[in-house]
N, C-alpha and C. Protein backbone atom coordinates (compact mmCIF):
# COMPACT_ATOMS: atom_id res chain seq x y z
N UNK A 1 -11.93 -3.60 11.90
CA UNK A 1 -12.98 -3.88 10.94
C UNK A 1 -12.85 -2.92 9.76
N UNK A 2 -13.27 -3.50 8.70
CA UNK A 2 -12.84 -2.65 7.20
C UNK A 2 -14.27 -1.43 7.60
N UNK A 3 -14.29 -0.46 7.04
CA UNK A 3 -15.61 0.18 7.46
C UNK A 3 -16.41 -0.03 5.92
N UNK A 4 -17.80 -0.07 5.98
CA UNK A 4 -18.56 -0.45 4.80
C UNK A 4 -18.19 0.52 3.40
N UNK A 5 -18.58 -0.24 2.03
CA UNK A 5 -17.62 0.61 0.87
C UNK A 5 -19.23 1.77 0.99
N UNK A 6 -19.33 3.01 0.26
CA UNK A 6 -20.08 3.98 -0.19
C UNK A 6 -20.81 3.17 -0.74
N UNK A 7 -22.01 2.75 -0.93
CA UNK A 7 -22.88 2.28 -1.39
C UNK A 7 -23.06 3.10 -3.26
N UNK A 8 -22.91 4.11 -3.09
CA UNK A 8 -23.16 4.88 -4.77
C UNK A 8 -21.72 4.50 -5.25
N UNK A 9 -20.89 4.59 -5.13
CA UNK A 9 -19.08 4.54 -5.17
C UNK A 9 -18.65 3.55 -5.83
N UNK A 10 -18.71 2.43 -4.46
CA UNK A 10 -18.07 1.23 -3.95
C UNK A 10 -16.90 1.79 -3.74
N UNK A 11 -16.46 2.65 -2.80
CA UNK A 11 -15.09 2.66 -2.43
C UNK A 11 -15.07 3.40 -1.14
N UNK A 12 -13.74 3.04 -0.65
CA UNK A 12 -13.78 3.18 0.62
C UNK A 12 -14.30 4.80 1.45
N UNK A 13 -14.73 5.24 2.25
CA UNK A 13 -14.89 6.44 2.41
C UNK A 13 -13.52 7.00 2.72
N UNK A 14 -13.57 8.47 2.45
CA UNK A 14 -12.31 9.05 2.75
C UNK A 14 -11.56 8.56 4.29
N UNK A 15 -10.00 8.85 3.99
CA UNK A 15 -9.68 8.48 5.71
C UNK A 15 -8.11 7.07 5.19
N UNK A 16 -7.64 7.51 6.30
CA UNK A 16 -6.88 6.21 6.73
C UNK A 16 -7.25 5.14 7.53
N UNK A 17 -7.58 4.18 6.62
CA UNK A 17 -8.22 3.26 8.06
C UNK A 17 -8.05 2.00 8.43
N UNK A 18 -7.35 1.76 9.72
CA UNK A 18 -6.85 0.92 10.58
C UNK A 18 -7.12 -0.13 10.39
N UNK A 19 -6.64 -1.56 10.34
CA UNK A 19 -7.03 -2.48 10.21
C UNK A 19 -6.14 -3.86 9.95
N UNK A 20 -6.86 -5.31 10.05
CA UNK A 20 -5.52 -6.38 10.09
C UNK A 20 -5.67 -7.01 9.34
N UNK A 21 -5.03 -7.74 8.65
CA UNK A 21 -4.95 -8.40 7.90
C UNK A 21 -5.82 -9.30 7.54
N UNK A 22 -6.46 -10.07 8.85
CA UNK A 22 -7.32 -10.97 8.39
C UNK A 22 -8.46 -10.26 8.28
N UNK A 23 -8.89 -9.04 8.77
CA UNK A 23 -10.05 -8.19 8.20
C UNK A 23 -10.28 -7.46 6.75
N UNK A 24 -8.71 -7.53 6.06
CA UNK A 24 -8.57 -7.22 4.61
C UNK A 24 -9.12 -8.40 3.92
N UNK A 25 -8.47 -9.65 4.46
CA UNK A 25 -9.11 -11.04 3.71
C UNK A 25 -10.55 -11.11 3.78
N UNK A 26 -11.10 -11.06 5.35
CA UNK A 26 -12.34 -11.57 4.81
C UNK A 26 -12.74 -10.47 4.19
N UNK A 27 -13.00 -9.73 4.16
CA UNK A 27 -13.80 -8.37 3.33
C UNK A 27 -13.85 -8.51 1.90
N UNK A 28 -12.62 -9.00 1.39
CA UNK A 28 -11.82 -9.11 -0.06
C UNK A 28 -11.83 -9.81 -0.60
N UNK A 29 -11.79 -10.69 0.45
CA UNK A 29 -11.18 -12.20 -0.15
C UNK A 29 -12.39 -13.32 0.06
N UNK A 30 -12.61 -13.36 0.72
CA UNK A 30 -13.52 -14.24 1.59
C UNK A 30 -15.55 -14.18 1.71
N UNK A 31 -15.15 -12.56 1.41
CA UNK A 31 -16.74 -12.85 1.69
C UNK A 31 -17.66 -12.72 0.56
N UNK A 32 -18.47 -13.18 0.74
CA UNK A 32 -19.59 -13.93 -0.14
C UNK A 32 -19.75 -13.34 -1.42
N UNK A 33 -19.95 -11.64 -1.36
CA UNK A 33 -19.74 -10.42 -2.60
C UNK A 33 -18.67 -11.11 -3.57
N UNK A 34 -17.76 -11.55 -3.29
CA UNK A 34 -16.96 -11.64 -4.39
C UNK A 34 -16.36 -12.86 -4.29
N UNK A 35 -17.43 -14.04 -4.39
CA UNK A 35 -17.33 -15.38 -4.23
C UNK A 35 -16.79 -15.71 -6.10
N UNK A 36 -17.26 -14.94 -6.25
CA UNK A 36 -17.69 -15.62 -8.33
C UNK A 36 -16.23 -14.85 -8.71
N UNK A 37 -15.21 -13.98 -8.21
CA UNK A 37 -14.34 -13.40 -8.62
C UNK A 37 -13.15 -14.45 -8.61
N UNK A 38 -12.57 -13.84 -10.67
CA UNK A 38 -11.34 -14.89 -10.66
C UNK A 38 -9.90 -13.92 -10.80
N UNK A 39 -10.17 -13.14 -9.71
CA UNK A 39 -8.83 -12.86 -9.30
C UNK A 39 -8.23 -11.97 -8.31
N UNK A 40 -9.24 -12.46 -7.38
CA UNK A 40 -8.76 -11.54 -5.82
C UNK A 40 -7.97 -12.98 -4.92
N UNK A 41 -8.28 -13.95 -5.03
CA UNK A 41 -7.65 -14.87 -4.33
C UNK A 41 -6.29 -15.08 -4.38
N UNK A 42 -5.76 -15.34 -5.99
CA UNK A 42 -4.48 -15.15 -6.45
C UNK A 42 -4.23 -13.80 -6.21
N UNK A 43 -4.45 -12.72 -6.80
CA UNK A 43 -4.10 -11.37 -5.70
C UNK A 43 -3.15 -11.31 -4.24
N UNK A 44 -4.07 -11.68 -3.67
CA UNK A 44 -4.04 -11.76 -2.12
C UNK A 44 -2.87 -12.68 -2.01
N UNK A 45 -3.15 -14.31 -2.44
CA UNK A 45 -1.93 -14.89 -2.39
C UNK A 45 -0.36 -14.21 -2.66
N UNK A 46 -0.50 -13.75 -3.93
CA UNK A 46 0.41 -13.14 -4.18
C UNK A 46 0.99 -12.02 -3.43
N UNK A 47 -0.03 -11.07 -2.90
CA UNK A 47 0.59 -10.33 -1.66
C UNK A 47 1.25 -10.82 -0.43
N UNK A 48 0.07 -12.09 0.14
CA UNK A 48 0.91 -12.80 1.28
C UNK A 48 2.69 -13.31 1.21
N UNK A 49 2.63 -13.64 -0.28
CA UNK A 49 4.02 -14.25 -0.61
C UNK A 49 5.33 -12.97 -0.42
N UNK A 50 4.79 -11.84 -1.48
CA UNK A 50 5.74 -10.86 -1.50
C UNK A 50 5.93 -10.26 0.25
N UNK A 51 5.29 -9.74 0.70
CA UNK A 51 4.93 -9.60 2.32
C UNK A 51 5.83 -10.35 2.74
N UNK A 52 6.17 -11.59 2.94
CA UNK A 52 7.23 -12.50 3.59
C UNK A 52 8.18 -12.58 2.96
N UNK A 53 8.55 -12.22 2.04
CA UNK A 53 9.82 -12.11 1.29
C UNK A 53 10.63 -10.37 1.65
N UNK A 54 9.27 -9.85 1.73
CA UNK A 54 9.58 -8.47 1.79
C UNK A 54 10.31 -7.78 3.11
N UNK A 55 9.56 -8.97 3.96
CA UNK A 55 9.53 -8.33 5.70
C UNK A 55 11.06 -9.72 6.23
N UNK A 56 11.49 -11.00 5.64
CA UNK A 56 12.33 -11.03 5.91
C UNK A 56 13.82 -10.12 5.71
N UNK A 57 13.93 -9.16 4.60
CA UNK A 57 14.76 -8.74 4.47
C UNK A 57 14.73 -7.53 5.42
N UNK A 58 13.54 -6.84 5.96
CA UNK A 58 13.72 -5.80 6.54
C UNK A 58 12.16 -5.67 7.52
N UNK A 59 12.60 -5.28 8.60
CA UNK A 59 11.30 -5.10 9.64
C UNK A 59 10.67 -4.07 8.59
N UNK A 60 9.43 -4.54 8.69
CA UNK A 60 8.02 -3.31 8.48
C UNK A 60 7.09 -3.20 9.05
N UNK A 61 7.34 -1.78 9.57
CA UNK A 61 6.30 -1.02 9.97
C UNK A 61 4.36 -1.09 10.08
N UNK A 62 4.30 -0.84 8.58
CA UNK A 62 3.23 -1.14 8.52
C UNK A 62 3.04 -1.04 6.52
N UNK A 63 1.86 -1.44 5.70
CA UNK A 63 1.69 -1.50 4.52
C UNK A 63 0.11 -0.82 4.32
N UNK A 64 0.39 -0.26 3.29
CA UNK A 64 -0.68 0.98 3.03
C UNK A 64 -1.42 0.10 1.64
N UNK A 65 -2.62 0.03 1.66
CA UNK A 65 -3.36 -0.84 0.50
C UNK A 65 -4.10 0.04 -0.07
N UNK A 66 -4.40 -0.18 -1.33
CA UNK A 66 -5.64 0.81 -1.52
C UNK A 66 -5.48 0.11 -3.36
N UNK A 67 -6.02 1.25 -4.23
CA UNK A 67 -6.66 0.98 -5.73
C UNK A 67 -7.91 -0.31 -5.66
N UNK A 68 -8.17 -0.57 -6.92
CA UNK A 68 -9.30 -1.33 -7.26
C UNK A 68 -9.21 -2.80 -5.75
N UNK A 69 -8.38 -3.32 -5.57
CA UNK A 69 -8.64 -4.13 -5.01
C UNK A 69 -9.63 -3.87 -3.79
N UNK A 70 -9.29 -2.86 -2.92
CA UNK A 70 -10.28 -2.15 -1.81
C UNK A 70 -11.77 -1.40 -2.18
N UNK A 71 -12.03 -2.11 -3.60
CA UNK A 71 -13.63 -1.97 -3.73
C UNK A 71 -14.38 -2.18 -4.09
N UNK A 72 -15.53 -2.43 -4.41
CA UNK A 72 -16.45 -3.14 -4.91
C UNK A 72 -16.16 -4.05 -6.15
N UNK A 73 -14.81 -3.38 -7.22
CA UNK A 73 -14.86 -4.69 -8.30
C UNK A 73 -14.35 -5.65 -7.95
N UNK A 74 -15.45 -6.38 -8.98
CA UNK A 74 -15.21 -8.11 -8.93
C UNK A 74 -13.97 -8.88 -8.78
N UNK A 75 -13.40 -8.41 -9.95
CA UNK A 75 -12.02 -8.93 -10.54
C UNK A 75 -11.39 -7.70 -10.80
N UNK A 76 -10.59 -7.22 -9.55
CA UNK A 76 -9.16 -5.99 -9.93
C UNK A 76 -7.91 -6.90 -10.70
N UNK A 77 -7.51 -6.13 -11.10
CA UNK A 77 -6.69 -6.44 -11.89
C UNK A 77 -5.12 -6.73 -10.75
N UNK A 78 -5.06 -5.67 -9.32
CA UNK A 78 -3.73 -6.15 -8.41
C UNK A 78 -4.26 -5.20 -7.54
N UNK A 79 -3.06 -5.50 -6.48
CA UNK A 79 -3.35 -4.55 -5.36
C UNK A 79 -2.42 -3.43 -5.03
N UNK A 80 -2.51 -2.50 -4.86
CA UNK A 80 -1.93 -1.55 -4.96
C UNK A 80 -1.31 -1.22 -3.54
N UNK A 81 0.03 -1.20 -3.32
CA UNK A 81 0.35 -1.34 -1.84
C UNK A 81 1.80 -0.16 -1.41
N UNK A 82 2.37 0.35 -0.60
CA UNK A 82 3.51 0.57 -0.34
C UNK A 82 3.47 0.26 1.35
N UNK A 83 4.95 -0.57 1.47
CA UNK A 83 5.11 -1.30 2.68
C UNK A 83 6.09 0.49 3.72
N UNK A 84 6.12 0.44 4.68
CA UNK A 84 7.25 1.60 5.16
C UNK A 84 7.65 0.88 6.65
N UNK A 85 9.54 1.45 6.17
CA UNK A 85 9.95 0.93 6.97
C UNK A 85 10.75 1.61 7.53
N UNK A 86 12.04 1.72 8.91
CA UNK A 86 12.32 2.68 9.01
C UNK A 86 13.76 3.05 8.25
N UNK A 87 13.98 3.72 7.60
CA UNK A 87 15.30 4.47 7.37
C UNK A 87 16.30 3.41 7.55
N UNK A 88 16.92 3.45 8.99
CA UNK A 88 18.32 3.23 9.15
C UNK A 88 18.28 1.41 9.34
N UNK A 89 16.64 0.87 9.10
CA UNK A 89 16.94 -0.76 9.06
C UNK A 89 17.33 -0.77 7.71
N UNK A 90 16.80 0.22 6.28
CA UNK A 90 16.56 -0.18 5.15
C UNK A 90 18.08 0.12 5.00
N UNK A 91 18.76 0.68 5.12
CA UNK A 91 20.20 1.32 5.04
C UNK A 91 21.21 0.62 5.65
N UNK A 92 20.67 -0.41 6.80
CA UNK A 92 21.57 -1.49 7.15
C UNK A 92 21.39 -2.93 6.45
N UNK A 93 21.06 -3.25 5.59
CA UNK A 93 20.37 -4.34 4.68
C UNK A 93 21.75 -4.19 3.75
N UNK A 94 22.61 -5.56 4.36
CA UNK A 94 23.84 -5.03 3.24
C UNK A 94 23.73 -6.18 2.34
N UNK A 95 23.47 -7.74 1.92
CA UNK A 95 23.65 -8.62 1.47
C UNK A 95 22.89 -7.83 -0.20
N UNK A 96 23.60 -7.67 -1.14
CA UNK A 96 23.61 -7.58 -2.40
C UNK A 96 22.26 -8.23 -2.84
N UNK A 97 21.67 -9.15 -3.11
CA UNK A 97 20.39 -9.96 -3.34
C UNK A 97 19.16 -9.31 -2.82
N UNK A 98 19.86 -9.42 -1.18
CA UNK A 98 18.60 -8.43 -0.78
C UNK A 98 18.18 -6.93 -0.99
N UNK A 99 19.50 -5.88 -1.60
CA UNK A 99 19.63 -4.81 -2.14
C UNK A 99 18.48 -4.89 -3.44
N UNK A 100 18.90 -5.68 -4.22
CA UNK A 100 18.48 -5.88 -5.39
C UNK A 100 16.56 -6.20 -5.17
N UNK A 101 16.82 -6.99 -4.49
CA UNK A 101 14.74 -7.33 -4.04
C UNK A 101 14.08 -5.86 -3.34
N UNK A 102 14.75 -5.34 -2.92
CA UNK A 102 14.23 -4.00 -2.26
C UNK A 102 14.12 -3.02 -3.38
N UNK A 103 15.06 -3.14 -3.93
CA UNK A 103 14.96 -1.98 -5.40
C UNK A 103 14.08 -2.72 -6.64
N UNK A 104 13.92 -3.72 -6.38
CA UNK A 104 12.63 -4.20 -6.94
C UNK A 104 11.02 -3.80 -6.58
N UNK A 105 10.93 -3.83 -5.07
CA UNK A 105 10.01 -3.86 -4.64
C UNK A 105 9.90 -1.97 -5.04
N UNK A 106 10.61 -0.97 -4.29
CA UNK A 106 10.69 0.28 -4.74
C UNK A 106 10.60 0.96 -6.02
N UNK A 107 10.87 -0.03 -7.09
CA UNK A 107 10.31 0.58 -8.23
C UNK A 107 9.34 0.00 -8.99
N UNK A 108 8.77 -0.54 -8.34
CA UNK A 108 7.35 -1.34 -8.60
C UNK A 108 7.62 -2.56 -9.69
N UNK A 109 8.58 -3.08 -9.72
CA UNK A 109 9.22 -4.13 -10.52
C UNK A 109 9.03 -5.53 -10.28
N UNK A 110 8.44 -5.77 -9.13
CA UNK A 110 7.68 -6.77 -8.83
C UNK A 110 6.67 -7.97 -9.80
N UNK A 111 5.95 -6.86 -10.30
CA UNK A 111 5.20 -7.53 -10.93
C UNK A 111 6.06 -8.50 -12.50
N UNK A 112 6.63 -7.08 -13.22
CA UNK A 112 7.30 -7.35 -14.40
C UNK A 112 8.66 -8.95 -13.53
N UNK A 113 9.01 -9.07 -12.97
CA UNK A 113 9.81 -9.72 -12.60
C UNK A 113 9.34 -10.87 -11.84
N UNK A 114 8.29 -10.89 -10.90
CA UNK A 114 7.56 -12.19 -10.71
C UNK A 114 6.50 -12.62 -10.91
N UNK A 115 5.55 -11.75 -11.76
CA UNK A 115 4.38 -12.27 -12.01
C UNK A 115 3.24 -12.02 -10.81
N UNK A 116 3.93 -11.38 -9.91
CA UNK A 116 2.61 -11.50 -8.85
C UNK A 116 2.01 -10.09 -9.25
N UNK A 117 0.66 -10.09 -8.72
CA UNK A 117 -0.36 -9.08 -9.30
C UNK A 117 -0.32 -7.86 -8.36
N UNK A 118 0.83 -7.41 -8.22
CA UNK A 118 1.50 -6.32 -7.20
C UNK A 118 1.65 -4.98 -7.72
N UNK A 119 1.15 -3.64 -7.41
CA UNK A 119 1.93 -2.51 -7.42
C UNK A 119 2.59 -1.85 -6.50
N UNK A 120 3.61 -2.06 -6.37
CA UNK A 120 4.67 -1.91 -5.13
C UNK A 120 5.27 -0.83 -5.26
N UNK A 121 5.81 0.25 -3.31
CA UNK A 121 6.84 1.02 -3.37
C UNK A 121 6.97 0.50 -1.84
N UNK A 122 8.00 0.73 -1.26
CA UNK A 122 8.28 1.07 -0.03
C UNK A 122 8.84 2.47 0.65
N UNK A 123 7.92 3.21 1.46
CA UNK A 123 8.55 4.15 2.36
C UNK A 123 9.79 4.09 2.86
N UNK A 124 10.49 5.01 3.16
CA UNK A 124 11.46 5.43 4.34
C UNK A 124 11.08 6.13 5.51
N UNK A 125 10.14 5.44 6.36
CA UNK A 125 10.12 6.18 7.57
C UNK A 125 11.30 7.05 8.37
N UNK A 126 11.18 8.15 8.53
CA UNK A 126 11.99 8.55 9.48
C UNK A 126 11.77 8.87 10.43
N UNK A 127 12.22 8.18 11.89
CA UNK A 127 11.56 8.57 13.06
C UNK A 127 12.85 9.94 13.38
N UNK A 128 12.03 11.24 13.48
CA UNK A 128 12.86 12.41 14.34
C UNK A 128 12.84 12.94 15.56
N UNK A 129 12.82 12.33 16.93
CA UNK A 129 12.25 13.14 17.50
C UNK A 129 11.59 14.84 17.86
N UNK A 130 13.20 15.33 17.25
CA UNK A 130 12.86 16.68 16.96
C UNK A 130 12.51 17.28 15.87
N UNK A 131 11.42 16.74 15.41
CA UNK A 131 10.45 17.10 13.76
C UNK A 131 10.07 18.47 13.88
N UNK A 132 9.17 18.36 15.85
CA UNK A 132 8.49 19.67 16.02
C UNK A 132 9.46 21.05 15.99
N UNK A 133 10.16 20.94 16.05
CA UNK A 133 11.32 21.80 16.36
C UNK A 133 12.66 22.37 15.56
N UNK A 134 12.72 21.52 14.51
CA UNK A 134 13.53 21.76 13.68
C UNK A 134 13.26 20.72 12.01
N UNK A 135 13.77 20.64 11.30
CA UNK A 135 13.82 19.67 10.35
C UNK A 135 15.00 19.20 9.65
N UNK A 136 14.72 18.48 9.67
CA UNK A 136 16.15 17.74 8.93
C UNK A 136 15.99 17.13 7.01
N UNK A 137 16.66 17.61 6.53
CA UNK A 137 16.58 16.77 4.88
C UNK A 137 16.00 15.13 4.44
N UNK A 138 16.63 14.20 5.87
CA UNK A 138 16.00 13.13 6.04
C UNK A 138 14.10 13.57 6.36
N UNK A 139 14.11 13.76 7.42
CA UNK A 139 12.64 14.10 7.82
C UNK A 139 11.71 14.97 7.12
N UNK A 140 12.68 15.59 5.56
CA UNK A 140 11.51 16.42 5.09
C UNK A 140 11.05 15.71 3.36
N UNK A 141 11.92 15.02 3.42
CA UNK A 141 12.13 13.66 2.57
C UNK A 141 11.12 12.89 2.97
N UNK A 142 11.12 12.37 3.92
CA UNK A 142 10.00 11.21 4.87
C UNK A 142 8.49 12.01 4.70
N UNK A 143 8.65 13.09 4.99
CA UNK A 143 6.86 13.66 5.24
C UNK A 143 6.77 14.09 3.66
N UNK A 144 7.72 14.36 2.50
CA UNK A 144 6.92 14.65 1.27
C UNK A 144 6.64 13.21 0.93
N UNK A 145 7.32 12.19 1.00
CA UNK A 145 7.05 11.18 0.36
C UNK A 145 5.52 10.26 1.10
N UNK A 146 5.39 10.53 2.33
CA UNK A 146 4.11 10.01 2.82
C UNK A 146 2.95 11.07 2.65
N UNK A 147 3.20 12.46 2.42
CA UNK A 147 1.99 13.15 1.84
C UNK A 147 1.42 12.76 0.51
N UNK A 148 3.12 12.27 -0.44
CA UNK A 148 2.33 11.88 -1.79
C UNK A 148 1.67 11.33 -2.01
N UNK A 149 1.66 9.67 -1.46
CA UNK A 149 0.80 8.59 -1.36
C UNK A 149 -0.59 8.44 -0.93
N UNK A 150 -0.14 9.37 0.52
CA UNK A 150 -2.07 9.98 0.98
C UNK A 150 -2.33 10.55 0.47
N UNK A 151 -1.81 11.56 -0.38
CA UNK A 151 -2.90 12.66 -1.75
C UNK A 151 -2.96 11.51 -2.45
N UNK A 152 -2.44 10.63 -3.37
CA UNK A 152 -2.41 10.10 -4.19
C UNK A 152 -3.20 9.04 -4.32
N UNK A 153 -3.63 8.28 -2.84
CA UNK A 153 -4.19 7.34 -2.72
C UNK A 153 -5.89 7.57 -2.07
N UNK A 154 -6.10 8.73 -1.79
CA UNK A 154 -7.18 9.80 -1.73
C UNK A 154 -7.95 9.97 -3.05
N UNK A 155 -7.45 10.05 -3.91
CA UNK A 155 -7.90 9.95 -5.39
C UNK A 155 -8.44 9.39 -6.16
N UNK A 156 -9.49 9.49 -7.13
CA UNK A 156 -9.87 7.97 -8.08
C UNK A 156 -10.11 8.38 -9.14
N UNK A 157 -9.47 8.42 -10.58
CA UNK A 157 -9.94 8.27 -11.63
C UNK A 157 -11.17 8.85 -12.27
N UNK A 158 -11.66 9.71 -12.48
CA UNK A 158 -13.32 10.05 -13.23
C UNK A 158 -13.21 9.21 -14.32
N UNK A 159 -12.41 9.09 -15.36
CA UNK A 159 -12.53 8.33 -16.85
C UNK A 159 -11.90 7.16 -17.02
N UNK A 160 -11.25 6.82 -18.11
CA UNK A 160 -10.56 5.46 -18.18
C UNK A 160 -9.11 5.65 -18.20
N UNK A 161 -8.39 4.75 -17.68
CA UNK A 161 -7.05 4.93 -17.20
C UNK A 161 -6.11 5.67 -18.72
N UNK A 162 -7.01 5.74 -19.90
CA UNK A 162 -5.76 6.49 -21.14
C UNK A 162 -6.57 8.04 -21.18
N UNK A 163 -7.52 8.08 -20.60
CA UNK A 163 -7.64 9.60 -20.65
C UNK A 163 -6.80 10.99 -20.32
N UNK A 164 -7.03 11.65 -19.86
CA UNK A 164 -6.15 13.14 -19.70
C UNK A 164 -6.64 13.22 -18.25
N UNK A 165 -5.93 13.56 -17.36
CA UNK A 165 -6.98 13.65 -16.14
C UNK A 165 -7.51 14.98 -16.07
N UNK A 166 -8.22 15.21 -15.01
CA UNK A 166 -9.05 16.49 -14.97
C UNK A 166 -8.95 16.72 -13.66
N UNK A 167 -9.53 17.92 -13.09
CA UNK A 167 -9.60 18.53 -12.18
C UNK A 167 -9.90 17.43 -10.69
N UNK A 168 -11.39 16.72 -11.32
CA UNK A 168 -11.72 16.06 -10.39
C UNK A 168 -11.01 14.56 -10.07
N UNK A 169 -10.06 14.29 -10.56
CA UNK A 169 -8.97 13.30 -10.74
C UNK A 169 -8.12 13.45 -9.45
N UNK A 170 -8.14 14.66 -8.83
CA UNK A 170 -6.77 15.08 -7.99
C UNK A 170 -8.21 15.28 -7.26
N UNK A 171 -9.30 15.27 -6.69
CA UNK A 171 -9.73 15.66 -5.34
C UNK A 171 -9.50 14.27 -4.64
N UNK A 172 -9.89 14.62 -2.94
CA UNK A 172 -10.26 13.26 -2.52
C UNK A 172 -11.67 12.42 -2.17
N UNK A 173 -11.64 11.28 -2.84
CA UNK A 173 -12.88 11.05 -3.12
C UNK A 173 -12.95 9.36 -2.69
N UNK A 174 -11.58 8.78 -2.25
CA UNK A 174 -11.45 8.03 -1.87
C UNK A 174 -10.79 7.47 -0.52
N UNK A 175 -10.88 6.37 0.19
CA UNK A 175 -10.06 6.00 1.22
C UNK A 175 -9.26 4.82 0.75
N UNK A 176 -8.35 4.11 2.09
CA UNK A 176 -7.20 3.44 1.89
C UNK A 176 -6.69 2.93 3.05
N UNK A 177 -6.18 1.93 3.28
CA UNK A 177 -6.21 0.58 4.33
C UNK A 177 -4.86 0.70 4.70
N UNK A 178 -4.87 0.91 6.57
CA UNK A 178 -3.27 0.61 6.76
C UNK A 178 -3.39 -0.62 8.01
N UNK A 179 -2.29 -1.45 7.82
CA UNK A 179 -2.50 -2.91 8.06
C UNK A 179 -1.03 -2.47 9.19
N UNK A 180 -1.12 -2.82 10.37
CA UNK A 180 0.30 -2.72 11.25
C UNK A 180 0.68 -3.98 10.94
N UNK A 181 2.13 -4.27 10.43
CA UNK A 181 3.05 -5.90 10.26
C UNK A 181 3.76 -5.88 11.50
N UNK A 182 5.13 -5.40 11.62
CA UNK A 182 5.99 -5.80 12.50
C UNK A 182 5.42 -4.11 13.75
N UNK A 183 4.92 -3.27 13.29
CA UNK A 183 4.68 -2.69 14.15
C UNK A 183 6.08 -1.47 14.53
N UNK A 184 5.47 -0.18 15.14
CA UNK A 184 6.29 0.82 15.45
C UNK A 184 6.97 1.14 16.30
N UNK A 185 6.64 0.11 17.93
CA UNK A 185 7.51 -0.31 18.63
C UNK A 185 8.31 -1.46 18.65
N UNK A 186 8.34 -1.99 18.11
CA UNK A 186 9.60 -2.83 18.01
C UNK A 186 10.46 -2.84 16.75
N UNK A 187 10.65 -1.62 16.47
CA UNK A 187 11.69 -1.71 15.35
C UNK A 187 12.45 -0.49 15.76
């Protein structure tokens, strides 16, 4: 279940929080709050599409949601997402086309290139067993790049997106939706 937005806010409370897909729809998509909105449906569509384009080329893990779409406005402008997958599937993905759609999706090129209302990256999970114990360049790669996103996606804006940011720009003041796809045991 999505947990309710901050009532003063509208946005999610701090936290990572669990959840499936069809509980992103109805919340978002579906329910009654944002019946009059003309552009969470196409949104969403547009995620469902990239999502299956995305996950045939490579098992994923799971996809991290968050910005305007996860809150109270009417009409966001897209949804703000990074899919993570692990390492050595994304590194076995040899067909050229599909190279090219992944480095699409990774540099958020998505949108400029299909029109869907997407801000895209994808993770490199790295599973190490021995994280606790030692580190590896892969695995320290993997944990800066998933700290960035949770600081980053923790965050919201005080002014309008051409301002200067400020102090309170970088606290966390927000939460952010993780959806399991193909899941962490079977990949």
């Amino acid at each position: 279940m999505v947990p309710p937005l901050d009532a003063a806010t509208g946005l999610l409370p701090l936290g990572r929080h669990h959840v499936t897909l069809d509980a992103v729809r109805a919340r978002y998509v579906d329910d009654p709050e944002f019946a009059a909105s003309t552009t969470r449906q196409e949104i969403w569509d547009d995620f469902e599409d990239a999502t299956t384009v995305f996950r045939r080329i490579v098992p994923t893990a799971y996809v991290w949601i968050a910005g305007s779409f996860v809150t109270n406005k009417l009409d966001p402008d897209d949804l703000d997402l990074i899919y993570w997958c692990e390492d050595r599937l994304v590194d076995a993905v040899s067909h050229p086309g599909d190279k090219l759609t992944l480095q699409m999706f990774a540099t958020n090129r998505v949108r400029p290139t299909t029109g869907y209302r997407l801000d895209t990256r994808y993770g490199r999970w790295h599973v190490d067993p021995a994280a606790g114990y030692g580190s590896t360049p892969e695995h320290q790669q993997y944990a800066y790049v998933r700290g960035y996103w949770d600081d980053f996606w923790h965050r919201r804006r005080s002014g309008a997106k051409a301002d200067p940011p400020v102090r309170e720009d970088a606290l966390p003041r927000a939460g952010y939706l993780e959806v399991m796809l193909d899941g962490v045991n079977v990949i």
